[in-house]
C-alpha atoms as a PDB file:
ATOM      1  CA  UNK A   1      80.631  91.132 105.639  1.00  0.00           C
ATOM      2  CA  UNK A   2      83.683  92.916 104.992  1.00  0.00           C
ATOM      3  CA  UNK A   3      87.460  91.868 105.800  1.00  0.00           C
ATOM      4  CA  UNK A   4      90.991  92.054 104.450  1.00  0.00           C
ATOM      5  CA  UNK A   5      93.198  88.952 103.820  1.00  0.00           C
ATOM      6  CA  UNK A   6      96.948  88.654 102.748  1.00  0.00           C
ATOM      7  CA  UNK A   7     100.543  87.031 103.307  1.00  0.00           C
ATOM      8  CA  UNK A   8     101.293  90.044 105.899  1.00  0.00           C
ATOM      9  CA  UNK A   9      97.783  88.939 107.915  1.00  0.00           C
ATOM     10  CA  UNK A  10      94.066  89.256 108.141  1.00  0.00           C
ATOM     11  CA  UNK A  11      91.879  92.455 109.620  1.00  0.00           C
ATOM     12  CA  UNK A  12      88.811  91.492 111.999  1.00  0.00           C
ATOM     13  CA  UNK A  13      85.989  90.768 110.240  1.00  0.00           C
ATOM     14  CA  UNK A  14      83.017  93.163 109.929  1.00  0.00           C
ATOM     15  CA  UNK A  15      79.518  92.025 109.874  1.00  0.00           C
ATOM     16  CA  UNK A  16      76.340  94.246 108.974  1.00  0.00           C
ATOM     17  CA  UNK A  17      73.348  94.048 108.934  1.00  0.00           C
ATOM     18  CA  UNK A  18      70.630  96.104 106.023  1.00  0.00           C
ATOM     19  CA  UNK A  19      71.294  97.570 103.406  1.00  0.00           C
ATOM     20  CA  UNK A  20      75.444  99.055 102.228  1.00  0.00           C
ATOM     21  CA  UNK A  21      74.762 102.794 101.439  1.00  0.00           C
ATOM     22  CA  UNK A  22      78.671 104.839 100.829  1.00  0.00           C
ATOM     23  CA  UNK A  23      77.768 106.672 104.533  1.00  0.00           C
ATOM     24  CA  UNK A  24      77.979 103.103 106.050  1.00  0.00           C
ATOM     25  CA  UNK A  25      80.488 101.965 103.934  1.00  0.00           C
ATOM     26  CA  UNK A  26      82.611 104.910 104.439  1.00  0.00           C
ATOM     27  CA  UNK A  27      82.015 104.122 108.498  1.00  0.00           C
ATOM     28  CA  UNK A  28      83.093 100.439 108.182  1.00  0.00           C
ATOM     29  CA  UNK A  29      86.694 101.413 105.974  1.00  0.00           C
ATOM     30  CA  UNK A  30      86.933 104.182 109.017  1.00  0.00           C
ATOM     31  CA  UNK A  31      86.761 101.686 111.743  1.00  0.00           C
ATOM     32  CA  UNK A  32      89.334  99.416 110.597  1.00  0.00           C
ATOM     33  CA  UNK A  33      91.909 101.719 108.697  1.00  0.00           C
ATOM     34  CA  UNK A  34      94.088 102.537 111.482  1.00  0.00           C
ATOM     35  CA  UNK A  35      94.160  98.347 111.614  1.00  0.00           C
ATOM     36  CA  UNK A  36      95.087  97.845 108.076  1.00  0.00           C
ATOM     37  CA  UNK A  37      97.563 100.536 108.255  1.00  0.00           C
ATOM     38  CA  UNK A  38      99.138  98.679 111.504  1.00  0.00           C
ATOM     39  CA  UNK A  39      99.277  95.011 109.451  1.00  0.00           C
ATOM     40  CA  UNK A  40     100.682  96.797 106.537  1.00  0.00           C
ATOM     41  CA  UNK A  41     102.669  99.583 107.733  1.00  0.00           C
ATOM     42  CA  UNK A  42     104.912  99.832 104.033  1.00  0.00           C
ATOM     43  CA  UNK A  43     101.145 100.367 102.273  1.00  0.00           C
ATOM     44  CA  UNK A  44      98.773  98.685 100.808  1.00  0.00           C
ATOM     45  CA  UNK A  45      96.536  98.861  97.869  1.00  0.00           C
ATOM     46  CA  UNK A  46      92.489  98.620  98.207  1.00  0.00           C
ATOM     47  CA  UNK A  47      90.227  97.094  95.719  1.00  0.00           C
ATOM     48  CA  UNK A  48      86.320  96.725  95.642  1.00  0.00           C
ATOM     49  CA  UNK A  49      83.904  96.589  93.222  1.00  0.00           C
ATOM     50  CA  UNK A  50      82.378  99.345  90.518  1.00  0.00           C
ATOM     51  CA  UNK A  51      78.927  99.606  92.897  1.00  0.00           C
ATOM     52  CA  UNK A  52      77.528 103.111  93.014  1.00  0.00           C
ATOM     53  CA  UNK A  53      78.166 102.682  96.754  1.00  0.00           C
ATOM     54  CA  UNK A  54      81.912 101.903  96.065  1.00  0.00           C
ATOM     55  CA  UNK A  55      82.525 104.705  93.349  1.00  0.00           C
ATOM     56  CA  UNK A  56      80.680 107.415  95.647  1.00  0.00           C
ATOM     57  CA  UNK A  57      83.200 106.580  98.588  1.00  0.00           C
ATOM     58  CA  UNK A  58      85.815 106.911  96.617  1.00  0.00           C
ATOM     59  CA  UNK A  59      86.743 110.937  97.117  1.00  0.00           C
ATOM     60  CA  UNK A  60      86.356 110.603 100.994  1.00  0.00           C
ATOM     61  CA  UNK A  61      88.919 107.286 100.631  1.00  0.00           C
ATOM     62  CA  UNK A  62      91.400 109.266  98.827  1.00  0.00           C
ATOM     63  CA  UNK A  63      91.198 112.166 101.503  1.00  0.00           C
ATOM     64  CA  UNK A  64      92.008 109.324 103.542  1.00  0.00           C
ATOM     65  CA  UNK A  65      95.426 108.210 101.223  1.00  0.00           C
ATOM     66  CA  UNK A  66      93.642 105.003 100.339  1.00  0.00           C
ATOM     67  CA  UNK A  67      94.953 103.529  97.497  1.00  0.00           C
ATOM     68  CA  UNK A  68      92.524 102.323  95.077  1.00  0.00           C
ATOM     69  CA  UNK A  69      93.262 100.006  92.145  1.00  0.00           C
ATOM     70  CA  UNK A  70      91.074 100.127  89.630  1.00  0.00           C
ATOM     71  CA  UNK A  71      89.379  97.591  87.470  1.00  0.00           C
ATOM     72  CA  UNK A  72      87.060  97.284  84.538  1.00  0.00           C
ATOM     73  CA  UNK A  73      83.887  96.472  85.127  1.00  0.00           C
ATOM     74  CA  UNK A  74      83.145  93.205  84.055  1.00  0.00           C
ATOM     75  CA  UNK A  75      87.118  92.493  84.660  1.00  0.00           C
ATOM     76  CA  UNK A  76      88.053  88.796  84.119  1.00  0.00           C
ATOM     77  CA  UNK A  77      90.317  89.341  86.903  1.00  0.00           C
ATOM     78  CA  UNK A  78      87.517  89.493  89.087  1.00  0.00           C
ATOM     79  CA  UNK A  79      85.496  87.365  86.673  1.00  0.00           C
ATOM     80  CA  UNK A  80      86.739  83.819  84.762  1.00  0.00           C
ATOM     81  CA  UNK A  81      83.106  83.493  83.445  1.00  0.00           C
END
């Protein structure tokens, strides 16, 4: 599953089914960019996690003016324990 959620509202929810490789992940932040860009048209930031499927998409999403933030693996902002 894959969706965005904030104050400024909510993109539809994606649901797939196998395995995430950065081709179908890359696919999936294609389909719903023009959506995000709509619900957030001053900007927005993107996060996700350090998987090897994540990292590798990370060129094409920057051809595509996504902005990443980046965290530490093992962050305890994504991580209290």
């Amino acid at each position: 599953m894959l969706g965005k959620i904030s104050s400024e509202g909510a993109t539809s929810l994606h649901i797939y089914k196998g395995t995430l490789d950065t081709d179908t992940y890359c696919d999936i932040l294609e389909e719903h960019k023009l959506e995000m860009d709509q619900i957030f048209p001053r900007g927005y930031e993107f996060q996700h996690e350090n998987l090897p499927t994540h990292l590798a998409a990370e060129d094409w999403m920057t051809r595509q003016h996504f902005k990443i933030v980046n965290f530490p693996t093992y962050s305890p902002d994504l991580s209290p324990y």
